[in-house]
C-alpha atoms as a PDB file:
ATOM      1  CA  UNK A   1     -20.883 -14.934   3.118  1.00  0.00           C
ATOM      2  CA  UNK A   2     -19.737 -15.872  -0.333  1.00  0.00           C
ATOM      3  CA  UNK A   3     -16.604 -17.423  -0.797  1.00  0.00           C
ATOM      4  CA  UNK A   4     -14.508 -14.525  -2.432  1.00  0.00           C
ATOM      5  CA  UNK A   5     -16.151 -12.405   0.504  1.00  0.00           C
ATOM      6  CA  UNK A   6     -14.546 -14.692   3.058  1.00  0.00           C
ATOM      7  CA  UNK A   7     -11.622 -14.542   1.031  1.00  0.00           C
ATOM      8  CA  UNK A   8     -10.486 -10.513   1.143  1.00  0.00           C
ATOM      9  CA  UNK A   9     -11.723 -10.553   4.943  1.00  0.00           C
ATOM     10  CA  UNK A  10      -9.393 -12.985   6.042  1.00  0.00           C
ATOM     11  CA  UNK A  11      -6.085 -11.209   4.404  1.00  0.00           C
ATOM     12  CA  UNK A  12      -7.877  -8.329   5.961  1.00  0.00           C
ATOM     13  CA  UNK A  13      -7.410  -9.966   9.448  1.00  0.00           C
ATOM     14  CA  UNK A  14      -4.042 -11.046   8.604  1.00  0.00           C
ATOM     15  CA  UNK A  15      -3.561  -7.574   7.170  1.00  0.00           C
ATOM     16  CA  UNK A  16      -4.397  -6.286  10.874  1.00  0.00           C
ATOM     17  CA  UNK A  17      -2.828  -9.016  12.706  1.00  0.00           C
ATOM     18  CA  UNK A  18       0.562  -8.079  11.014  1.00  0.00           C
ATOM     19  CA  UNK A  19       0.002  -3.952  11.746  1.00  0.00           C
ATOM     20  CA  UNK A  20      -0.698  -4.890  14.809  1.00  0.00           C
ATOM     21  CA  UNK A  21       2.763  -6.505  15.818  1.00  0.00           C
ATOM     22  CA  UNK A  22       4.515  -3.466  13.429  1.00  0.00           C
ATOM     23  CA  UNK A  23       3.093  -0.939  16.091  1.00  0.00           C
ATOM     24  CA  UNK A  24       3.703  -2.797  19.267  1.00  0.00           C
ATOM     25  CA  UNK A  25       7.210  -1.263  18.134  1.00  0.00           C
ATOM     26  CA  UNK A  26       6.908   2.911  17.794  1.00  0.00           C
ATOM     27  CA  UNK A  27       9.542   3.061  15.708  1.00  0.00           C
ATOM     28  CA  UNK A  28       8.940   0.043  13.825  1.00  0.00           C
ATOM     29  CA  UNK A  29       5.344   1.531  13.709  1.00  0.00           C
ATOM     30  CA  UNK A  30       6.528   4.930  11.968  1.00  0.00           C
ATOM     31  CA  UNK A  31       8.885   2.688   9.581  1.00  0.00           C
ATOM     32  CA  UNK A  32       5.893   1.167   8.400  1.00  0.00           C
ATOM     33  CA  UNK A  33       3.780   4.251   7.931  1.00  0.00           C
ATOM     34  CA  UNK A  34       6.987   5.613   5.777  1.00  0.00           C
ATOM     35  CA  UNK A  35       6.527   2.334   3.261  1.00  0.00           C
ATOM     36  CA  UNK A  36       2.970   2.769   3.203  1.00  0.00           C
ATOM     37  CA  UNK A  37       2.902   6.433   1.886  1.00  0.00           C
ATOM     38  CA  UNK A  38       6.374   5.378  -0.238  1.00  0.00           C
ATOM     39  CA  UNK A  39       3.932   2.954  -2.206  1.00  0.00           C
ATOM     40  CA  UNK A  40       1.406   5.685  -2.304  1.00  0.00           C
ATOM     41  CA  UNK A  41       3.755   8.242  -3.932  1.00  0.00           C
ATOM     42  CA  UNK A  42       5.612   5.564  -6.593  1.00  0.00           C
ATOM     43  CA  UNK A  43       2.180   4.388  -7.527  1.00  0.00           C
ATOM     44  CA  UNK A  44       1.706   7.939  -7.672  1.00  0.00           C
ATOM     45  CA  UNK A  45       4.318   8.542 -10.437  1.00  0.00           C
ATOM     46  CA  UNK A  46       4.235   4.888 -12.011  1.00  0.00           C
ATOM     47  CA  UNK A  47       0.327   4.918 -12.662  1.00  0.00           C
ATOM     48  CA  UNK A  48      -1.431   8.517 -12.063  1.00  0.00           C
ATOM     49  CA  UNK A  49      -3.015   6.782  -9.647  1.00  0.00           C
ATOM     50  CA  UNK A  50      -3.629   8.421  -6.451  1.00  0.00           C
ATOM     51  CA  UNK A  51      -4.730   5.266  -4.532  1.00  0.00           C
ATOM     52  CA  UNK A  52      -6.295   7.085  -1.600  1.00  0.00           C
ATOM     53  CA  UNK A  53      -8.624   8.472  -3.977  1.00  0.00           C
ATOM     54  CA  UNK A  54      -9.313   5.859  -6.545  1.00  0.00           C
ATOM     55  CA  UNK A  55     -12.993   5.792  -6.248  1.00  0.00           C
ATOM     56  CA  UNK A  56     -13.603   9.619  -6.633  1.00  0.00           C
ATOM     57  CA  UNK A  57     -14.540   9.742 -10.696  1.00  0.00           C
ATOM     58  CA  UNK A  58     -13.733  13.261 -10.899  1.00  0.00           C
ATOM     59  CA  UNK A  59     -10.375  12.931  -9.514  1.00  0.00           C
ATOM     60  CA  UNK A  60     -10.028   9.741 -12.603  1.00  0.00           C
ATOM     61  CA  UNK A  61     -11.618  12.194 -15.000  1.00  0.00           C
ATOM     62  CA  UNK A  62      -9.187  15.310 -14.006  1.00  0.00           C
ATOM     63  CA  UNK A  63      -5.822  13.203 -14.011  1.00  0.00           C
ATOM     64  CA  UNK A  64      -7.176  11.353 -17.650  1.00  0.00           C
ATOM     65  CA  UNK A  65      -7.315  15.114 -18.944  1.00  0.00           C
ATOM     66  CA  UNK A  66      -4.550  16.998 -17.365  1.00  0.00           C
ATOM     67  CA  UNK A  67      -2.166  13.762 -17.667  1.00  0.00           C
ATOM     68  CA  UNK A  68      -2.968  11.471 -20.984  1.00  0.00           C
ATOM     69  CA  UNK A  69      -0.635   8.474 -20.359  1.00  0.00           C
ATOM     70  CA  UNK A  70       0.412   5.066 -22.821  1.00  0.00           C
ATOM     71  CA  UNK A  71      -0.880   2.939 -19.940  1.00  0.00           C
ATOM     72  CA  UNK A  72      -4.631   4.001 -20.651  1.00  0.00           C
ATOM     73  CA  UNK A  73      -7.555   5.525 -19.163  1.00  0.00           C
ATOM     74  CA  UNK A  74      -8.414   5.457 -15.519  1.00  0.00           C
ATOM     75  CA  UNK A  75      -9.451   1.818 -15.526  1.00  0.00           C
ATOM     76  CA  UNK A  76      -6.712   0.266 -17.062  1.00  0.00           C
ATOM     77  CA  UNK A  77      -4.611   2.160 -14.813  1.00  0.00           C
ATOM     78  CA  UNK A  78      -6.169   0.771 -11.643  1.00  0.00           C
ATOM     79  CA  UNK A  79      -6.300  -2.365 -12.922  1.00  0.00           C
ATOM     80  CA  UNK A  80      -2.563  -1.958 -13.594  1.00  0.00           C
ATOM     81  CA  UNK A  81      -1.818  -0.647 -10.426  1.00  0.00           C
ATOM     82  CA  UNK A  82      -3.919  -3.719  -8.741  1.00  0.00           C
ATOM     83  CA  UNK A  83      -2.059  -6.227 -10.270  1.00  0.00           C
ATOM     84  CA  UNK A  84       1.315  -4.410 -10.025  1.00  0.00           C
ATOM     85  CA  UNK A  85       0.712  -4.436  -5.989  1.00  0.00           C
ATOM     86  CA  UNK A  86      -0.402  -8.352  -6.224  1.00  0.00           C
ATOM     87  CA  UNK A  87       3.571  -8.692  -7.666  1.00  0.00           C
ATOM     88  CA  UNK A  88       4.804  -6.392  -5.185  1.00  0.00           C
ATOM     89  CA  UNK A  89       3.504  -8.317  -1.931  1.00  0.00           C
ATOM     90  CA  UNK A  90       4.089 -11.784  -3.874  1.00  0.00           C
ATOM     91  CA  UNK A  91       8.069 -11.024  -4.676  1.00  0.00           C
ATOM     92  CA  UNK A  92       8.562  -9.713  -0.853  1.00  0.00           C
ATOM     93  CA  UNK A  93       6.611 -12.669   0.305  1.00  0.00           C
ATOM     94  CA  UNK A  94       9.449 -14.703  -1.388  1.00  0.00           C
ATOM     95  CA  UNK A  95      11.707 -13.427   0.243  1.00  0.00           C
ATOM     96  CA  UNK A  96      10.653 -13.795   3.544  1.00  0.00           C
ATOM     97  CA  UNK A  97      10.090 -17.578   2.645  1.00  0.00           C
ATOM     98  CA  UNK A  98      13.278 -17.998   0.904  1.00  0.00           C
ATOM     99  CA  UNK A  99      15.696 -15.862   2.865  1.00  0.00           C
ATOM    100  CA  UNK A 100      19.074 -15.328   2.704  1.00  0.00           C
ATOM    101  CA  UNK A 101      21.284 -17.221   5.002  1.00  0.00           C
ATOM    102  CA  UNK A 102      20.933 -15.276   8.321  1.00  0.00           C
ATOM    103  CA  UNK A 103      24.376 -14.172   9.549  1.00  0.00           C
ATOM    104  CA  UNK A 104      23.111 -12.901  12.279  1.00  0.00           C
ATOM    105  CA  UNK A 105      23.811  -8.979  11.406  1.00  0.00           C
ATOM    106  CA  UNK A 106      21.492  -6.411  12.188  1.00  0.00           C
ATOM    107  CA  UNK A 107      21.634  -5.352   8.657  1.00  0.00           C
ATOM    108  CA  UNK A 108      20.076  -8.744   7.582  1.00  0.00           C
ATOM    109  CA  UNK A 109      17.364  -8.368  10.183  1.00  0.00           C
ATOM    110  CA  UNK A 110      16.622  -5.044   8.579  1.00  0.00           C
ATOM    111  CA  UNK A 111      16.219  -6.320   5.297  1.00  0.00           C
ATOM    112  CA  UNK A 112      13.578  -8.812   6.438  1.00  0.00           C
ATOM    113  CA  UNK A 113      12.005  -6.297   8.350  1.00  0.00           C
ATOM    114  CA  UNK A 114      11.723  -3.791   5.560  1.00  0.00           C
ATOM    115  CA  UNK A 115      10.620  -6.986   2.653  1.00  0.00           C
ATOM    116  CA  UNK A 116       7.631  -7.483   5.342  1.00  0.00           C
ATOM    117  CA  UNK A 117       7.090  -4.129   5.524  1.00  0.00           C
ATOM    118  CA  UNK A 118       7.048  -3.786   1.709  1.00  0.00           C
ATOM    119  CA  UNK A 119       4.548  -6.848   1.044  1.00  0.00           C
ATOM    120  CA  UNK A 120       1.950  -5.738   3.997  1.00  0.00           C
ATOM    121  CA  UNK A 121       1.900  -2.050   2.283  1.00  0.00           C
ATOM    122  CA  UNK A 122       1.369  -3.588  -1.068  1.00  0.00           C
ATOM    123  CA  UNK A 123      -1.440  -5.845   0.503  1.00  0.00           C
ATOM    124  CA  UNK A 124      -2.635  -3.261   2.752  1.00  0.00           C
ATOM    125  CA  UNK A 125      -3.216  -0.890  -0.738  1.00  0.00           C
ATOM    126  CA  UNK A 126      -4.432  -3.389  -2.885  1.00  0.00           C
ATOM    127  CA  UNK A 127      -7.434  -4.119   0.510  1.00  0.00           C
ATOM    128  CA  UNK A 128      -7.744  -0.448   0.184  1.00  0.00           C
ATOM    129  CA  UNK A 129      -8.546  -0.255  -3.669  1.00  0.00           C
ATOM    130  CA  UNK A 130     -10.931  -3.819  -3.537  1.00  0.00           C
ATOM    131  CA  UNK A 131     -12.785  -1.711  -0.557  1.00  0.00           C
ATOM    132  CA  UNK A 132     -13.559   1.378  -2.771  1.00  0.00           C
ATOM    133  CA  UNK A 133     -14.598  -0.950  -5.040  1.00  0.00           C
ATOM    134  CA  UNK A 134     -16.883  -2.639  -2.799  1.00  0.00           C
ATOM    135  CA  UNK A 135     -18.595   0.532  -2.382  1.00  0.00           C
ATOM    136  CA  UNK A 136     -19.676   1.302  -5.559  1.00  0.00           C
ATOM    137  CA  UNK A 137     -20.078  -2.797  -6.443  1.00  0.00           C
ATOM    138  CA  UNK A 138     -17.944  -3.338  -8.220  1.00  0.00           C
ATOM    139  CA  UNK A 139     -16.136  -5.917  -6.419  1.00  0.00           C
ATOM    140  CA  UNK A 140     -16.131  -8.577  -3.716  1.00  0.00           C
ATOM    141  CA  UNK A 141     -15.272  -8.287  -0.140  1.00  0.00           C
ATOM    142  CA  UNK A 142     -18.526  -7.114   1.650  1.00  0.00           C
ATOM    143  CA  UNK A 143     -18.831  -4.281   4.616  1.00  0.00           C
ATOM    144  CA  UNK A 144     -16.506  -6.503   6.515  1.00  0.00           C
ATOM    145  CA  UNK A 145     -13.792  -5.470   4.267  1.00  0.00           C
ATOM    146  CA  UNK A 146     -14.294  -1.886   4.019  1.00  0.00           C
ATOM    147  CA  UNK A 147     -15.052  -1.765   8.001  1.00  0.00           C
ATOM    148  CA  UNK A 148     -11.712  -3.859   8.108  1.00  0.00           C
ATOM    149  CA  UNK A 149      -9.424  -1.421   5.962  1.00  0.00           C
ATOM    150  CA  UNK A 150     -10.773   2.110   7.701  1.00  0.00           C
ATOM    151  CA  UNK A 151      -9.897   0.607  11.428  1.00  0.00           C
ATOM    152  CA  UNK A 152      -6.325   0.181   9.452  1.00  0.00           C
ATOM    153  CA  UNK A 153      -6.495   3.739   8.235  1.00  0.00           C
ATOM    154  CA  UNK A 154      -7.524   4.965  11.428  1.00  0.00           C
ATOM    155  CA  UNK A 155      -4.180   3.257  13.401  1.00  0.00           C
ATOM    156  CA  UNK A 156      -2.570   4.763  10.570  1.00  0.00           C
ATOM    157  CA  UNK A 157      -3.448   8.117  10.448  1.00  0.00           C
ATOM    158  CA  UNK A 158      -2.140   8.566  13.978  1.00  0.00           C
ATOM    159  CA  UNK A 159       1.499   8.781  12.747  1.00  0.00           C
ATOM    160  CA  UNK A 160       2.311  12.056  12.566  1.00  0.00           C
ATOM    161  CA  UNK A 161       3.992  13.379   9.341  1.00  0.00           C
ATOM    162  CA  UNK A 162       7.234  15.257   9.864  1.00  0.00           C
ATOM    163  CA  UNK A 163       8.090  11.420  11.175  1.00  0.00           C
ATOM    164  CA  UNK A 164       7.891  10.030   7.326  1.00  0.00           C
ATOM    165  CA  UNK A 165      10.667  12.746   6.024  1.00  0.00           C
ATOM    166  CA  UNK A 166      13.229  10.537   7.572  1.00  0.00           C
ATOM    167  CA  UNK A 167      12.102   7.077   6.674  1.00  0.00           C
ATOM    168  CA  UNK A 168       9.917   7.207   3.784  1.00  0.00           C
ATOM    169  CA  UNK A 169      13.276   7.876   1.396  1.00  0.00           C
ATOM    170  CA  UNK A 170      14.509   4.585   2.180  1.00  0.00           C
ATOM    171  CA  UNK A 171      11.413   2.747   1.227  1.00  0.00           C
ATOM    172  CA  UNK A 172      10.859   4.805  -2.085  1.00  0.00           C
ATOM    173  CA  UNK A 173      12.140   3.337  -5.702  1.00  0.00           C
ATOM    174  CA  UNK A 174      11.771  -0.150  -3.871  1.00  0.00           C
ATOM    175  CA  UNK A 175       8.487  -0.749  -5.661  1.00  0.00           C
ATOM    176  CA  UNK A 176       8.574  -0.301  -9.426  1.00  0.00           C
ATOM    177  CA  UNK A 177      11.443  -0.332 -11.350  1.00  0.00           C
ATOM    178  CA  UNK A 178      12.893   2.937 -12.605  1.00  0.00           C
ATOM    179  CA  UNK A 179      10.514   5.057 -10.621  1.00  0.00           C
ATOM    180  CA  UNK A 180      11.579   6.490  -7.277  1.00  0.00           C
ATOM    181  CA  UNK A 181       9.836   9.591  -5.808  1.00  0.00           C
ATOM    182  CA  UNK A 182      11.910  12.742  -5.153  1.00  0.00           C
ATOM    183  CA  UNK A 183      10.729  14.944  -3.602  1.00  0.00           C
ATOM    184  CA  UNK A 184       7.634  13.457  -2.082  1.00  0.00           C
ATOM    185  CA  UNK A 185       4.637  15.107  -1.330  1.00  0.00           C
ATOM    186  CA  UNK A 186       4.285  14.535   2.467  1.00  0.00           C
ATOM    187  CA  UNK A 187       1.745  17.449   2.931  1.00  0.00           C
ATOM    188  CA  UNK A 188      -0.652  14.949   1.087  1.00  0.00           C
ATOM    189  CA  UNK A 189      -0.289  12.441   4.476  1.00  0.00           C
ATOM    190  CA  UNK A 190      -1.811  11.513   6.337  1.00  0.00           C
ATOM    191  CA  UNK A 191      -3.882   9.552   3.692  1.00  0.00           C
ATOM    192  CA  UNK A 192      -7.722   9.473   4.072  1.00  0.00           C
ATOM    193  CA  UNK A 193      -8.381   6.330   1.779  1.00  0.00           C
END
């Protein structure tokens, strides 16, 4: 296995590792679910990037058409998007490194909670894009990655949606600055990526 194969595979692992211990917790479970579409819907509006369909070329050609943006054509966009989730999961990572002074409140374990909730959605997305990209070779990562990110998709999909409608709002506008989804489209979960 190449290096750079090796590479995505292991976050993968930690990717699952860290879903794991979310849904040992049902409610921390659902919580994390409700950051993971957030992302999905900001990147929505920020890019026109629908992430959970970013390899289907006639969804790229359809949103290029209907909705010309600055920001580019479909592949600057993803590429956009890609990088803009590396800073996402980067930022919240420093904050879990460098964390406030812990007073003990419940409101400051919430707020680490939530940042590691925030970074493992942006990694989680930015697996799921490399993936699609594996597919169609454009990318590194191997069948180990792509057989990685569905059995994440699959524990995912098991949340049931009228459960987001309560938690996603607090996760959305988190993400990108200046964008902040209202209303969300919750009939488009549970994501198929």
């Amino acid at each position: 296995m190449a290096d750079l194969d090796r590479s995505w595979n292991d976050v993968a692992a930690a990717t699952a590792i860290a879903v794991e211990k979310f849904a040992a917790v049902e409610d921390v479970f659902l919580l994390f679910a409700a950051a993971v579409f957030a992302l999905h819907q900001d990147t929505l509006h920020a890019y026109a990037i629908d992430m959970a369909k970013a390899d289907d070329p006639e969804q790229a050609a359809a949103i290029d058409a209907a909705q010309p943006t600055p920001l580019g054509g479909f592949a600057q966009r993803i590429g956009l998007a890609m990088d803009a989730l590396s800073v996402i999961e980067r930022a919240n990572g420093e904050i879990l490194a460098n964390p406030p002074d812990d007073d003990g409140s419940d409101v400051y374990r919430l707020e680490m909670l939530m940042a590691r909730m925030r970074a493992t959605a942006a990694r989680l997305w930015l697996l799921t894009v490399q993936a699609r990209a594996v597919d169609h070779g454009l990318s590194q990562g191997g069948a180990g990655l792509r057989l990685g990110v569905a059995g994440l998709w699959t524990r995912l999909q098991t949340v049931p949606r009228e459960t987001l409608e309560g938690r996603a709002p607090a996760f959305t506008g988190m993400f990108y600055d200046g964008i902040r989804s209202e209303p969300m489209d919750y009939p488009a979960w549970p994501l198929r990526p």
